[in-house]
C-alpha atoms as a PDB file:
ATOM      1  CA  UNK A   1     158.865  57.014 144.422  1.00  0.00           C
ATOM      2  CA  UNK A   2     160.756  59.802 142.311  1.00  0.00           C
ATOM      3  CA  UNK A   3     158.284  63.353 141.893  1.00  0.00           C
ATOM      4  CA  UNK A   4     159.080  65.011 139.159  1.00  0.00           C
ATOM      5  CA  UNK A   5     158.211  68.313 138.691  1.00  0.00           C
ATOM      6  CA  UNK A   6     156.591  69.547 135.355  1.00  0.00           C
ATOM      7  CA  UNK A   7     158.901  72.389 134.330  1.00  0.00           C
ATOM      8  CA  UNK A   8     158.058  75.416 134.162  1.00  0.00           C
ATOM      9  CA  UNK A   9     156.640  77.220 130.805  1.00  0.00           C
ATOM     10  CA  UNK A  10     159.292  79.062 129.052  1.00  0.00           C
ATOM     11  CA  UNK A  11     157.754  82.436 128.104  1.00  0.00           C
ATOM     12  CA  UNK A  12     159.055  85.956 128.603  1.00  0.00           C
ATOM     13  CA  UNK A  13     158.090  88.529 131.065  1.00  0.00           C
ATOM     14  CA  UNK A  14     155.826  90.155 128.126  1.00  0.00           C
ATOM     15  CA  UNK A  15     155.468  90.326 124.777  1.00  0.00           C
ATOM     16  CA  UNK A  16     154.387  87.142 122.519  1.00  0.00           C
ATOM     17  CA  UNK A  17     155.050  83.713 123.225  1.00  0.00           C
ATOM     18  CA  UNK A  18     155.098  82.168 119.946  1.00  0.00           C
ATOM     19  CA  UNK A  19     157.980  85.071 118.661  1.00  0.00           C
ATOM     20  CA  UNK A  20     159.955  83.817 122.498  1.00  0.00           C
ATOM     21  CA  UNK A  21     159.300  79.862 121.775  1.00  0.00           C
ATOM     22  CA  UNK A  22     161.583  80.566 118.768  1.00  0.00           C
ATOM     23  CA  UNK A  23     164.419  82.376 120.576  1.00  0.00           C
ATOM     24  CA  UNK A  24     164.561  79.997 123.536  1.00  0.00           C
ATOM     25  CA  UNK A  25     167.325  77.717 121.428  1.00  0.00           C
ATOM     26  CA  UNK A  26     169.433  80.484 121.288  1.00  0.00           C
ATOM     27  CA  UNK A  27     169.849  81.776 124.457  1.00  0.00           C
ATOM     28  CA  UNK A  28     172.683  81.617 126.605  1.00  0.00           C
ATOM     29  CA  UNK A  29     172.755  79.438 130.190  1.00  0.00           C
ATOM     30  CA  UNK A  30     171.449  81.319 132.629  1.00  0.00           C
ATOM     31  CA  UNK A  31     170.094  84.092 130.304  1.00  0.00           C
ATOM     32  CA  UNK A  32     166.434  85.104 130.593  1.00  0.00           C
ATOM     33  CA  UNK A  33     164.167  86.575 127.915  1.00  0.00           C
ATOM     34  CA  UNK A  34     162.569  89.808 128.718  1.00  0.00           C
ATOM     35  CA  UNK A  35     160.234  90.659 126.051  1.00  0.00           C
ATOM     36  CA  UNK A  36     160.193  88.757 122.332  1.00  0.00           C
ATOM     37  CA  UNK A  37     158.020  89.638 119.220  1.00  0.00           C
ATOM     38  CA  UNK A  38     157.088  89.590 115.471  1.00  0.00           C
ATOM     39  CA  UNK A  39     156.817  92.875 113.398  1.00  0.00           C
ATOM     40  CA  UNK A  40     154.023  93.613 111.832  1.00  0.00           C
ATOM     41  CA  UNK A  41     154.615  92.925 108.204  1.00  0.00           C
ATOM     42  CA  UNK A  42     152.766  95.523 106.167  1.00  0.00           C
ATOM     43  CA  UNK A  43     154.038  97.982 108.999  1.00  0.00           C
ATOM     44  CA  UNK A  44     157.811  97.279 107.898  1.00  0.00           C
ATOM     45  CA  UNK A  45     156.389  97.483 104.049  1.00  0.00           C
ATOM     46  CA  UNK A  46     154.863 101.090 104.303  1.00  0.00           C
ATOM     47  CA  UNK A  47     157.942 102.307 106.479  1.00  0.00           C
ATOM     48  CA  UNK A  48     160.850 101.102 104.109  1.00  0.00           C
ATOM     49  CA  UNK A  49     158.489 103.405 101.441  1.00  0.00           C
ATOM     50  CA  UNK A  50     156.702 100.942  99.616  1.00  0.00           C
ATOM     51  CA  UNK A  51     153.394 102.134 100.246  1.00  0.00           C
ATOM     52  CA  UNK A  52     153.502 104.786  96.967  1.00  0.00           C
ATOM     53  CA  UNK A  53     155.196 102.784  94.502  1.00  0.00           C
ATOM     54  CA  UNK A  54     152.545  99.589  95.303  1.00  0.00           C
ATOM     55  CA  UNK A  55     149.527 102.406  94.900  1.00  0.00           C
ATOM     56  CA  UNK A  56     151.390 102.989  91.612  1.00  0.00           C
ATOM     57  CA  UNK A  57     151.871  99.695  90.243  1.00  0.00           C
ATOM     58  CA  UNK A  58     147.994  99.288  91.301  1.00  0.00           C
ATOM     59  CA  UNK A  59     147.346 102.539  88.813  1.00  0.00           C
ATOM     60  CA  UNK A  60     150.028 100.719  86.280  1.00  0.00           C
ATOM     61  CA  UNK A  61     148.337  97.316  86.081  1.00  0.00           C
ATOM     62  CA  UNK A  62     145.435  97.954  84.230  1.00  0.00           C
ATOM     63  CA  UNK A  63     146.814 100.443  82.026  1.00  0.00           C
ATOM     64  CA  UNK A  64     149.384  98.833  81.514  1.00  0.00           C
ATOM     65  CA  UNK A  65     146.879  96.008  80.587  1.00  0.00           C
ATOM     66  CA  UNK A  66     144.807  98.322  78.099  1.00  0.00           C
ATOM     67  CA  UNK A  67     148.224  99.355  76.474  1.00  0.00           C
ATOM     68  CA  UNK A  68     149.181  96.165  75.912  1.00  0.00           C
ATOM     69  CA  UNK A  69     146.328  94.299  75.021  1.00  0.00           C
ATOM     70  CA  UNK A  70     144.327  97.201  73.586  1.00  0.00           C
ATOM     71  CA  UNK A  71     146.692  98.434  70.635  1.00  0.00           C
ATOM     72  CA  UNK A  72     148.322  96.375  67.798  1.00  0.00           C
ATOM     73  CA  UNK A  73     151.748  97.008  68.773  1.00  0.00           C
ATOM     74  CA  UNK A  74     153.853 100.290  68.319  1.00  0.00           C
ATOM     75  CA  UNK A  75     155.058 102.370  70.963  1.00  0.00           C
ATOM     76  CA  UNK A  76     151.835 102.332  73.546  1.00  0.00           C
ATOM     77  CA  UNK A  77     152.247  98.775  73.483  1.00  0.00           C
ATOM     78  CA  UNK A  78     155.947  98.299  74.584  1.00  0.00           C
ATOM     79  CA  UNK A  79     154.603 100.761  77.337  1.00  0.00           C
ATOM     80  CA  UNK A  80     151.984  98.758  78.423  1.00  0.00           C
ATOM     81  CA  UNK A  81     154.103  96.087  79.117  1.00  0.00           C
ATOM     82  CA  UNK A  82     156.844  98.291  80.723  1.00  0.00           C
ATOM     83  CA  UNK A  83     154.149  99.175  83.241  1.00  0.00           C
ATOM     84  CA  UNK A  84     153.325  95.653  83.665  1.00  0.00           C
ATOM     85  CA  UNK A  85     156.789  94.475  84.361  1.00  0.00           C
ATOM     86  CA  UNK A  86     157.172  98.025  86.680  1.00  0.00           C
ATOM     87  CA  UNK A  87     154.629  96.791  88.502  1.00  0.00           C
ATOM     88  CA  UNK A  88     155.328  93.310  88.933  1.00  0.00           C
ATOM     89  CA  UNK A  89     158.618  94.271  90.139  1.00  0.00           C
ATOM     90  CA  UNK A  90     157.112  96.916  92.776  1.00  0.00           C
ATOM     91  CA  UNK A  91     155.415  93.728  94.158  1.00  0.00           C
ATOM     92  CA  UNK A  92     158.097  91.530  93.999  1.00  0.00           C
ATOM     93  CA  UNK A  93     160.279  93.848  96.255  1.00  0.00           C
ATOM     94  CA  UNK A  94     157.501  94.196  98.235  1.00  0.00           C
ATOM     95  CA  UNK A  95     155.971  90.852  98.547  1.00  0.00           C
ATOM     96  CA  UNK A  96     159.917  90.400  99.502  1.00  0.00           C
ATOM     97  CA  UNK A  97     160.012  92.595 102.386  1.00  0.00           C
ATOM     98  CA  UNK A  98     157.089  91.712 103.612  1.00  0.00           C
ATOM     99  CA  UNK A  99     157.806  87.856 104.142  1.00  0.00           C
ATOM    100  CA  UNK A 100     160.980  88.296 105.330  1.00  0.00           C
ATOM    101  CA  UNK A 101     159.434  90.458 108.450  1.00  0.00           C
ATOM    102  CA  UNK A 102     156.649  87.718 108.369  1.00  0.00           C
ATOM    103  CA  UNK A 103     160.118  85.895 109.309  1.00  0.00           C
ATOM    104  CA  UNK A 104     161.732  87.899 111.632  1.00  0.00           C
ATOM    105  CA  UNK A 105     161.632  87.416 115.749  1.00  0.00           C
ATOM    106  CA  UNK A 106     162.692  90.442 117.988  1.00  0.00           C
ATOM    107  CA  UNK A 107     163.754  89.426 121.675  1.00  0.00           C
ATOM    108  CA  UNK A 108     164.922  91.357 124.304  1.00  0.00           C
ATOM    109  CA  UNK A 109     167.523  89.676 127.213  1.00  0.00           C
ATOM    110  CA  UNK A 110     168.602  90.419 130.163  1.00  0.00           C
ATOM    111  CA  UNK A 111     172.459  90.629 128.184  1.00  0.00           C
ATOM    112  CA  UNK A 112     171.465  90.949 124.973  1.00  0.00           C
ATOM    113  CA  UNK A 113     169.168  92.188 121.695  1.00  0.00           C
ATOM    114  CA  UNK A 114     168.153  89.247 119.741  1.00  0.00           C
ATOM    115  CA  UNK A 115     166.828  89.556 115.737  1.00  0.00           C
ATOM    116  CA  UNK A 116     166.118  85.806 114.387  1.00  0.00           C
ATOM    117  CA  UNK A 117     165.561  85.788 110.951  1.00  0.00           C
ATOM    118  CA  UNK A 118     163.640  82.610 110.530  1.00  0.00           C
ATOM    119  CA  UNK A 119     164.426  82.454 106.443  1.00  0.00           C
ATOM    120  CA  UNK A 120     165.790  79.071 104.724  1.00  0.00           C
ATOM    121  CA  UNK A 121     168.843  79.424 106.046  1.00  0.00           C
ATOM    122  CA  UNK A 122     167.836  81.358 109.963  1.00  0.00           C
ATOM    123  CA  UNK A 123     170.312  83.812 111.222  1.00  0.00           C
ATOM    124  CA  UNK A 124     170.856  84.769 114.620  1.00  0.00           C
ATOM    125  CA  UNK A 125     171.642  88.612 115.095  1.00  0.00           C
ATOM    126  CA  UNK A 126     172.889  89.263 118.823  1.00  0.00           C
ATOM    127  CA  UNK A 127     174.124  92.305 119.844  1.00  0.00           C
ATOM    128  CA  UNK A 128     175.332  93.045 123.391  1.00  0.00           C
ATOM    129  CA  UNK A 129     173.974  95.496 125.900  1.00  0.00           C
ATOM    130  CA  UNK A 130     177.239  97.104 126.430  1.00  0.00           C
ATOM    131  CA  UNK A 131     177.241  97.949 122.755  1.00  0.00           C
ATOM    132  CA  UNK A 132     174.633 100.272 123.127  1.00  0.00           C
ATOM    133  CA  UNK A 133     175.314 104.052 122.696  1.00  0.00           C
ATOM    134  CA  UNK A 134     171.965 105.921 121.760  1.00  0.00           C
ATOM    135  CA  UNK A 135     168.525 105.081 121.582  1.00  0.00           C
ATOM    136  CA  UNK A 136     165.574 106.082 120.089  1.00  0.00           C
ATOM    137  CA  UNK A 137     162.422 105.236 118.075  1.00  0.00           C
ATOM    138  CA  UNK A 138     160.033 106.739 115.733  1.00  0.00           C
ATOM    139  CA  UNK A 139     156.138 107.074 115.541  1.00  0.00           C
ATOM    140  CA  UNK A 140     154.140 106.774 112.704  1.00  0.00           C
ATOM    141  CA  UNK A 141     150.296 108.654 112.848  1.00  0.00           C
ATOM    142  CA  UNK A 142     148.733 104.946 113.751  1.00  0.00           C
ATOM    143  CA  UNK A 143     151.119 104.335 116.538  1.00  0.00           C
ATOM    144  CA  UNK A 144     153.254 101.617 115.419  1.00  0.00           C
ATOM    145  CA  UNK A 145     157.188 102.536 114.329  1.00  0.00           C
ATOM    146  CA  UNK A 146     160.620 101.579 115.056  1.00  0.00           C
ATOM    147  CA  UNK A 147     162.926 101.469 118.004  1.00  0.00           C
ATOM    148  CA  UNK A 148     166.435 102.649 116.300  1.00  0.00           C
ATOM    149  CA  UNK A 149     169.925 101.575 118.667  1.00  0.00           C
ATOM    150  CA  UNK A 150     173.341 102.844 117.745  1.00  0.00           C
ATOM    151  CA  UNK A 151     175.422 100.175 118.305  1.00  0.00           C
ATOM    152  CA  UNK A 152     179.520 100.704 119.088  1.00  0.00           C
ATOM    153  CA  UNK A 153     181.024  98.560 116.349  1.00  0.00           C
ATOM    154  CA  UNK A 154     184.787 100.105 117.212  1.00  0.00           C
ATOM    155  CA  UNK A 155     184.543 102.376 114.500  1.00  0.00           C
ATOM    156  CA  UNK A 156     183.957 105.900 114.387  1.00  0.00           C
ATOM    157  CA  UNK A 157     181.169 105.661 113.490  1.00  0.00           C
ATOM    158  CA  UNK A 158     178.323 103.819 115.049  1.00  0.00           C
ATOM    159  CA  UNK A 159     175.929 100.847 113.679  1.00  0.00           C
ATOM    160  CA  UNK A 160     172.552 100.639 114.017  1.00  0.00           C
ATOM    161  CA  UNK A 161     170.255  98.170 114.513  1.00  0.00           C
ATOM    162  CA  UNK A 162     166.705  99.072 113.696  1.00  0.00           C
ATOM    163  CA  UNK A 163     163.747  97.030 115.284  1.00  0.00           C
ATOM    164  CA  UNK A 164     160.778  97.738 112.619  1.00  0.00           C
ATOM    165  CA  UNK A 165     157.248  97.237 112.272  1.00  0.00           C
ATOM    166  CA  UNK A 166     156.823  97.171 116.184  1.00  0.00           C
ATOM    167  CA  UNK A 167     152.847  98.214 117.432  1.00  0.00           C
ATOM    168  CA  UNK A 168     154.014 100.421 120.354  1.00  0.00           C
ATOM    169  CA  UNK A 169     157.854 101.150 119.755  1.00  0.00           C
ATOM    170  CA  UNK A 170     157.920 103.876 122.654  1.00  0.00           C
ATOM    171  CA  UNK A 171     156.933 100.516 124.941  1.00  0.00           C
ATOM    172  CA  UNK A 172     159.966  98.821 123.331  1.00  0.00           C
ATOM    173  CA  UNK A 173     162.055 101.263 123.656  1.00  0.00           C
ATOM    174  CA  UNK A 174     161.705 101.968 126.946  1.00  0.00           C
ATOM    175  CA  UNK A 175     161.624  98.246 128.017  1.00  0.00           C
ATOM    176  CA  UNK A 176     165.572  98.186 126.430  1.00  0.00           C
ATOM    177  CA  UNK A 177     166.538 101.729 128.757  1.00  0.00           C
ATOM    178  CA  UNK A 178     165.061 100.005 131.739  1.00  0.00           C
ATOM    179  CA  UNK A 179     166.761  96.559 131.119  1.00  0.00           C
ATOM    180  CA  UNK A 180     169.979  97.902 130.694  1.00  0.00           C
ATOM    181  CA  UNK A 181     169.807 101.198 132.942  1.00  0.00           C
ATOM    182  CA  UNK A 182     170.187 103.162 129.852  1.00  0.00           C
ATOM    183  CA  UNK A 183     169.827 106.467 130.428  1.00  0.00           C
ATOM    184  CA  UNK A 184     167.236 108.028 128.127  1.00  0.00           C
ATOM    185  CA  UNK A 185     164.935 110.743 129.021  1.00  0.00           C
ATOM    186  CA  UNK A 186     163.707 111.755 125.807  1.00  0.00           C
ATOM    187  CA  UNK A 187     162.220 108.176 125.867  1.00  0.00           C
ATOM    188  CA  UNK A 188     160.474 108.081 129.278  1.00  0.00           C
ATOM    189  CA  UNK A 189     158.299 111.231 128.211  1.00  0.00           C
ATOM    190  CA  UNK A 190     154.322 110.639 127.179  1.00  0.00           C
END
């Protein structure tokens, strides 16, 4: 008789193992998975600045409605529905950006940074370790932020890669210097 053993659960040191179930596919033999997550959605919303103009097209709605609904025509009416169509634009855009983080997988390899966009079409964005050339993050009042890398595309100029919407991003950031003996002091502080 044949044992075979029950293999092992595929999860990642830390992080989330629903975000890591959908990176496993793309992972290289012999590569493990670190850390893997989802941003938070209506984090990535406020910090690409859509915070205001949705508290706006809130304000715009019903006046907009009152304009429009409220006069006979004439010039407060074509404003009314200019506010209306402002506003349902403001939420489009947003509504857009927030499903497409709702989509979106962060994982962290032992070679690599992984972004999945999990859209219609999903696209794998994999950038190398060795690519690396500054990191750093930023902190919004609640906590949550960003974890920004310069990336060496041969260019003068470096790209970056930005991981958004991330609960602790100082956690994050430090989990890429450790994993690829980056060093960064100004991260390792508080």
């Amino acid at each position: 008789m044949v044992v075979v053993p029950f293999p092992a659960p595929r999860a990642p040191a830390s992080g989330n193992r629903a975000a890591a179930a959908r990176l496993f596919d793309h992972l290289e033999p012999g590569e493990r998975l670190l850390w893997a997550d989802r941003p938070d959605p209506w984090s990535v919303v406020r910090d690409r600045g859509f915070m205001v103009p949705l508290w706006l097209g809130a304000i715009a709605v019903p006046l907009g409605t009152i304009l429009a609904l409220g006069t006979g025509g004439g010039p407060a009416y074509v404003a009314g529905l200019s506010l209306l169509v402002g506003a349902a634009l403001i939420g489009m855009l947003a509504f857009g950006v927030w499903r497409r983080a709702g989509e979106t997988v962060y994982g962290l390899t032992d070679r690599r940074i992984l972004v999945l966009r999990d859209g219609a079409i999903p696209r794998l964005e994999a950038t190398a370790a060795d690519r690396i050339a500054w990191i750093d993050m930023v902190r919004q009042r609640d906590g949550s932020g960003a974890v920004s890398l310069t990336i060496i595309d041969g260019s003068q100029s470096g790209a970056e890669l930005v991981l958004g919407g991330l609960a602790d991003p100082q956690d994050v950031a430090r989990r890429v210097a450790v994993a690829y003996a980056f060093h960064a002091p100004h991260l390792m502080q508080g």
